[in-house]
Protein backbone atom coordinates (compact mmCIF):
# COMPACT_ATOMS: atom_id res chain seq x y z
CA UNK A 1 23.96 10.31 -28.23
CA UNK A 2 21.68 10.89 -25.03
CA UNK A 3 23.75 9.10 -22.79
CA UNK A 4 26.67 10.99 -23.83
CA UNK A 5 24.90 14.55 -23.61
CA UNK A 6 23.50 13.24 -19.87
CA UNK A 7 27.04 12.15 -19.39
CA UNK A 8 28.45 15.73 -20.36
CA UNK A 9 25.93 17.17 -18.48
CA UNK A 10 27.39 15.62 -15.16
CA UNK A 11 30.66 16.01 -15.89
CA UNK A 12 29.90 20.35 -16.30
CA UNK A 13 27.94 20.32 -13.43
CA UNK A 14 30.67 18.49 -11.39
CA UNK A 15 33.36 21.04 -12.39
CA UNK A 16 30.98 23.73 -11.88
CA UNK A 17 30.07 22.70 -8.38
CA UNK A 18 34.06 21.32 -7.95
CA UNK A 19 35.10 25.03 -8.30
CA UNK A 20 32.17 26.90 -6.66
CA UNK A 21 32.49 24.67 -3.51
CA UNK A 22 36.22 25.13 -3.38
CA UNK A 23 36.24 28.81 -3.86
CA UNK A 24 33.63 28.81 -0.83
CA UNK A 25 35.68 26.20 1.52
CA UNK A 26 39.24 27.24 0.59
CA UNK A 27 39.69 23.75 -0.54
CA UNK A 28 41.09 21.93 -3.38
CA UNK A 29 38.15 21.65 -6.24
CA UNK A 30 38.82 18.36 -7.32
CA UNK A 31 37.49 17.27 -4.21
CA UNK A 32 33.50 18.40 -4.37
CA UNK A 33 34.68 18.05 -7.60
CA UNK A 34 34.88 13.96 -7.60
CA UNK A 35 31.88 14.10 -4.78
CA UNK A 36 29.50 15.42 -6.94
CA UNK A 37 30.40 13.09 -10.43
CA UNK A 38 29.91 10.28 -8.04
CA UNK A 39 26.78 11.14 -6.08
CA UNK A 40 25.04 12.17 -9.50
CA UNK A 41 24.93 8.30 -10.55
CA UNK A 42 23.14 7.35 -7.09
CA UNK A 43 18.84 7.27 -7.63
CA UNK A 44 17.64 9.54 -5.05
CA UNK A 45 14.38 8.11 -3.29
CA UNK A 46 11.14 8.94 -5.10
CA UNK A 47 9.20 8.24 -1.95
CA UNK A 48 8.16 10.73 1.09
CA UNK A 49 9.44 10.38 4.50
CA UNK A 50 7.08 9.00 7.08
CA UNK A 51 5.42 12.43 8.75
CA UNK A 52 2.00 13.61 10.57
CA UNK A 53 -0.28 14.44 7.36
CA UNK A 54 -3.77 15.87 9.50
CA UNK A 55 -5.24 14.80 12.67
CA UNK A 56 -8.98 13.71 12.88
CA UNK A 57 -10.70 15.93 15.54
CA UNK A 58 -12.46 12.55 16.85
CA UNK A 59 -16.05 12.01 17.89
CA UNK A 60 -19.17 9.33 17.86
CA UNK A 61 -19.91 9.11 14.19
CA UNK A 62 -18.25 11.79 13.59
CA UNK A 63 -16.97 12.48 9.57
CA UNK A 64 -13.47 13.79 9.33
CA UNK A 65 -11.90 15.22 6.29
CA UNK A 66 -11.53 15.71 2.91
CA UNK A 67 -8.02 16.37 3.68
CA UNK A 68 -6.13 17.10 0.30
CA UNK A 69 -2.73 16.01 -0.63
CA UNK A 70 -0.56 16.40 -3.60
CA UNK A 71 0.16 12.76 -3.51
CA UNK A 72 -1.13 9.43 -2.76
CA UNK A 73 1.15 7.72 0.17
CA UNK A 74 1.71 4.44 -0.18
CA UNK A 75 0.98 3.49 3.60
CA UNK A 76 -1.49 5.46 5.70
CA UNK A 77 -1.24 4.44 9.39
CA UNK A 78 -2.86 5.87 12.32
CA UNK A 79 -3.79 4.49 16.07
CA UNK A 80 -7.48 4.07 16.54
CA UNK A 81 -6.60 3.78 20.68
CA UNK A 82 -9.47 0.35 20.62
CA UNK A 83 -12.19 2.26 18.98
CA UNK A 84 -11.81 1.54 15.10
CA UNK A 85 -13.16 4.37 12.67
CA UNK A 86 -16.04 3.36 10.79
CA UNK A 87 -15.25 4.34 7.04
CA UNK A 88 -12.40 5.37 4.82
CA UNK A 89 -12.71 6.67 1.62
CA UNK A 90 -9.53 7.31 -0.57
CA UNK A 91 -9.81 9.27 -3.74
CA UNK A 92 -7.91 10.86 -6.54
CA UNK A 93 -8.52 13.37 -9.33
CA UNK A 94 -7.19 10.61 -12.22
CA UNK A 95 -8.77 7.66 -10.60
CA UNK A 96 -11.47 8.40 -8.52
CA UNK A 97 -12.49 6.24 -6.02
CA UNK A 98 -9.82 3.78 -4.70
CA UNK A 99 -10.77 2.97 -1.31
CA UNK A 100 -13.84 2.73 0.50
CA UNK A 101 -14.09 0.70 4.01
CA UNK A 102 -15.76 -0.28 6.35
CA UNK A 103 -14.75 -1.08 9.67
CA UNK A 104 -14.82 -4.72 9.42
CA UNK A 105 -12.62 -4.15 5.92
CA UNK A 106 -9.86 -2.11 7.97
CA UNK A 107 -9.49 -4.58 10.41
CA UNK A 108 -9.23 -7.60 7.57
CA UNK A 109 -6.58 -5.61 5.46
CA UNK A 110 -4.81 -3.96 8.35
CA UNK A 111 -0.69 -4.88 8.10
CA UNK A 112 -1.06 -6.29 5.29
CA UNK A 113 2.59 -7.37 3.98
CA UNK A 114 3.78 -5.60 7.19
CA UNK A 115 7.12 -6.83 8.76
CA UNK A 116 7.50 -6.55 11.97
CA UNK A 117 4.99 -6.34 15.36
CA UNK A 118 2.32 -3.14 15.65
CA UNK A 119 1.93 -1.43 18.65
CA UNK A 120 -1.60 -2.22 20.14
CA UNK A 121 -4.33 -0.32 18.36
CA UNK A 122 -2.39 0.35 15.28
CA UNK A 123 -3.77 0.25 11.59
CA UNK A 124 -1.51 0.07 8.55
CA UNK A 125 -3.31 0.56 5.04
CA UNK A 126 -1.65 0.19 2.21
CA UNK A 127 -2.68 2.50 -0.71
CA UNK A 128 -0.28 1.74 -3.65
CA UNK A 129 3.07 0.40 -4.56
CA UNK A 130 4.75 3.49 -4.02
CA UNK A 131 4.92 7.16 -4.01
CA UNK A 132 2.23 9.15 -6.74
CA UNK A 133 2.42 12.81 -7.65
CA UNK A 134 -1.47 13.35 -8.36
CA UNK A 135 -4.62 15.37 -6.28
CA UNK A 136 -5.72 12.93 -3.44
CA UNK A 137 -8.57 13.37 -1.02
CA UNK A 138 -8.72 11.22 2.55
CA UNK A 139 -12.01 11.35 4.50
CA UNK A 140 -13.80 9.51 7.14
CA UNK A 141 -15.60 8.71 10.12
CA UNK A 142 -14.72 8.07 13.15
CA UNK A 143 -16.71 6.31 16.44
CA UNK A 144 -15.48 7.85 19.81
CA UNK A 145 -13.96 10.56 21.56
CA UNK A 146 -10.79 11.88 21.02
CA UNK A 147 -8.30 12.80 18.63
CA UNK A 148 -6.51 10.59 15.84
CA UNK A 149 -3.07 11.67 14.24
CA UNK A 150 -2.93 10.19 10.79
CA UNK A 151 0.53 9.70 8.96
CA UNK A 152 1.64 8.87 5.85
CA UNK A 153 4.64 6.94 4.12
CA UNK A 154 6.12 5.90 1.07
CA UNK A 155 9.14 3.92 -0.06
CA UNK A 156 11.35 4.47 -2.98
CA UNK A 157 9.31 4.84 -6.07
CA UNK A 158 7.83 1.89 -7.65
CA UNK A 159 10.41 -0.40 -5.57
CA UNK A 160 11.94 -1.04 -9.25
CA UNK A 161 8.98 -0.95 -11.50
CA UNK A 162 6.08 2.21 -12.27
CA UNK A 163 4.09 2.59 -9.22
CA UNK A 164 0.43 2.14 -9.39
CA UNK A 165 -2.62 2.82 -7.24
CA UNK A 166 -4.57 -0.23 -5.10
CA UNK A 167 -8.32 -0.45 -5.51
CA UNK A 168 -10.11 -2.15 -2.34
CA UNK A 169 -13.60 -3.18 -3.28
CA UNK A 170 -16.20 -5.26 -0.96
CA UNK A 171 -18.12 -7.87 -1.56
CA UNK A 172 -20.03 -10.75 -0.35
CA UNK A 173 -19.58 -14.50 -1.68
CA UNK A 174 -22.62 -16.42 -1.55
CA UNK A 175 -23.85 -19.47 0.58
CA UNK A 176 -23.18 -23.16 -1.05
CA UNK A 177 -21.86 -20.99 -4.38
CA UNK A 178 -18.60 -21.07 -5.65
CA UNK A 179 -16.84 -17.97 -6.58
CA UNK A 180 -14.28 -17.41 -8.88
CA UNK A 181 -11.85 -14.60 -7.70
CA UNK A 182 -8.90 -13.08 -10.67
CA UNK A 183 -6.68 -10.43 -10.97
CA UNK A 184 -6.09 -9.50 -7.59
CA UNK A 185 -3.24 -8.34 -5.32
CA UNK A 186 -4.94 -10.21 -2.44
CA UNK A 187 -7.91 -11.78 -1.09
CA UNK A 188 -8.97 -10.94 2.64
CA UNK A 189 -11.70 -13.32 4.15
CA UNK A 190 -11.48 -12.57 7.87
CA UNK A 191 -14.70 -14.77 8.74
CA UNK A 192 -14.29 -18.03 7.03
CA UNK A 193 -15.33 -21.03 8.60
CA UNK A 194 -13.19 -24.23 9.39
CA UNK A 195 -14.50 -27.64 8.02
CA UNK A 196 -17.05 -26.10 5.75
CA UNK A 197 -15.54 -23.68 3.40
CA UNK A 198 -12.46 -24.01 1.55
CA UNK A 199 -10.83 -22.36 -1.45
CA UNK A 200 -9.56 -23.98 -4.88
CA UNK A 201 -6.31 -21.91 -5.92
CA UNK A 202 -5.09 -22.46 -9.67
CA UNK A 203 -1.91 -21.18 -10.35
CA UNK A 204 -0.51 -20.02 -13.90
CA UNK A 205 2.05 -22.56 -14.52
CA UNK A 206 -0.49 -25.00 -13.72
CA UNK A 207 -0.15 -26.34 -10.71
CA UNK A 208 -3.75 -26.69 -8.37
CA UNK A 209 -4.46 -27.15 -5.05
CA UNK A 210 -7.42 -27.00 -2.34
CA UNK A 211 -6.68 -24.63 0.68
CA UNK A 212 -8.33 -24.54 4.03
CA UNK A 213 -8.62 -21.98 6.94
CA UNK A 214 -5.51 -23.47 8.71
CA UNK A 215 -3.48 -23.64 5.28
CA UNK A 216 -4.14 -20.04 4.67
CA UNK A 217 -3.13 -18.80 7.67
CA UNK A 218 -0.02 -20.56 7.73
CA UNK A 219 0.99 -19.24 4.53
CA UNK A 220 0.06 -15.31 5.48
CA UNK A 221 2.95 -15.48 8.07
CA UNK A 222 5.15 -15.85 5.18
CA UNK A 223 4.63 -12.36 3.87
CA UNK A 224 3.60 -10.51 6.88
CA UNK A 225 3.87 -10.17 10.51
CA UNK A 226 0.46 -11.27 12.32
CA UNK A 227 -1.39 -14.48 10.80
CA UNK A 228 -4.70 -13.36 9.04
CA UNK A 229 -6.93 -15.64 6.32
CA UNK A 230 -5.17 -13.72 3.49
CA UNK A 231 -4.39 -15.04 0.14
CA UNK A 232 -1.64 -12.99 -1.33
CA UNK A 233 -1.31 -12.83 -4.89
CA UNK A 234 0.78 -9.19 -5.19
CA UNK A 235 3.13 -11.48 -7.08
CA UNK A 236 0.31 -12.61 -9.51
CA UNK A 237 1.42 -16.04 -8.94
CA UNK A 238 -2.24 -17.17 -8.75
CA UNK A 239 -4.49 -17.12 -12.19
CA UNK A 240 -7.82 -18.06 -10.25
CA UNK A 241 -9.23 -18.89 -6.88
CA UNK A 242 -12.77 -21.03 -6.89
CA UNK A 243 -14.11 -19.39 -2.91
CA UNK A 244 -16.60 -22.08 -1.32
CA UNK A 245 -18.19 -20.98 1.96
CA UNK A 246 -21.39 -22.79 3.40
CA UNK A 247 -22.47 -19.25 4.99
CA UNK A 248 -22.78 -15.94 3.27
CA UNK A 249 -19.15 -14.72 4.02
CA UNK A 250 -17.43 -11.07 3.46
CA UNK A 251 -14.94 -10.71 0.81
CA UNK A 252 -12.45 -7.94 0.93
CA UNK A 253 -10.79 -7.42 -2.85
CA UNK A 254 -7.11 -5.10 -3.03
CA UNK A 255 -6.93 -4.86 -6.49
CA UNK A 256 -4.23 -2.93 -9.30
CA UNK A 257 -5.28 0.01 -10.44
CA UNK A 258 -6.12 -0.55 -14.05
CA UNK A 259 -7.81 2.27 -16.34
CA UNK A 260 -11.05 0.90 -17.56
CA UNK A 261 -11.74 -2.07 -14.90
């Protein structure tokens, strides 16, 4: 019964819009007519376009923001022209806090799952899995002199599925300890060590295997652009990663947004 009300719906407007276009044009009404019956079965894009969203006055330690949106982009990018800002601190009404970084954090997680080459000095974050209506605030701080433009971008909504927020949380793994890492999108350790550290990687059909520096950066070119020590996992192929390092090494977490964790 709904799909035949939606269907009777379309068909009105289309005759509606059929005859007001044609009275307008001078043209035959079956023609907007047809146009519009058609177009109403093609998803429009739930996503923003990419656009200038503020611009951070610039400065040495200077804070920038809250600058208030209506929605939380999926990608923020900006060009730090070689002096990287400091923090970042993402937040919204519903969830609270989703991002805080540091400087060393931006630089792990920048272009993450990003196709194709940066220009030199650009920084691509990526915020969520597409395009949410909610209250967001962006604020930060930045290290040097001048100006940074700040845009934002989203796809089409959800990219086939509900859209959720990304978390990013820091943390440190500890010398000669193993760690056991779960539910993640992906795992960002930008200072671990050849020969000495390694990390165990179960996946959930089973399967287990031990990889090194080397293997992990030759499987982060097959998602992204640049080589990085990145474990991605935004297809939750991996149940559990067991993170050895012989030195006390950074750990930078993007994580699904999930009420209650």
């Amino acid at each position: 019964m709904k799909k035949l009300i939606a269907l009777l719906s379309i068909t009105l407007f289309s005759i509606f819009a059929g005859i007001t276009l044609g009275y307008a044009f001078d043209i035959n009404p079956v023609i907007p007519g047809v146009t519009a019956f058609v177009l109403s079965f093609v998803p429009l894009p739930g996503g923003s376009v990419y656009g200038l969203i503020f611009t951070a006055p610039g400065g040495i330690g200077t804070p920038f923001g809250p600058v208030n949106l209506p929605y939380l982009p999926e990608i923020l990018h900006w060009n730090d022209a070689g002096a990287p800002i400091t923090n970042l601190t993402v937040t919204t009404k519903e969830e609270g806090t989703l991002h805080l970084m540091n400087a060393a954090c931006i630089a792990a997680m920048n272009g993450y799952l990003k196709v194709g080459v940066q220009a030199a000095n650009d920084v691509t974050m990526l915020l969520a899995s597409g395009h949410l209506p909610r209250q967001c605030s962006i604020s930060g701080v930045t290290s040097a002199v001048g100006a940074i433009n700040f845009y934002a971008s989203s796809d089409n909504q959800g990219k086939g599925m509900i859209p959720v927020p990304y978390v990013t949380t820091m943390e440190t793994n500890i010398a000669l300890t193993t760690t056991t890492y779960q539910n993640f999108a992906a795992l960002f350790i930008p200072t671990m060590a050849t020969l000495t550290d390694y990390a165990d990687i179960e996946f959930y059909d089973g399967h287990k295997d031990r990889y090194e520096i080397e293997d992990i950066i030759a499987r982060s070119t097959d998602f992204q652009q640049v080589a990085g020590i990145v474990l991605n996992n935004v297809t939750s192929e991996i149940h559990r990663v067991y993170l050895r390092t012989l030195a006390a090494t950074p750990v930078y977490i993007l994580r699904y947004y999930i009420k209650g964790q």
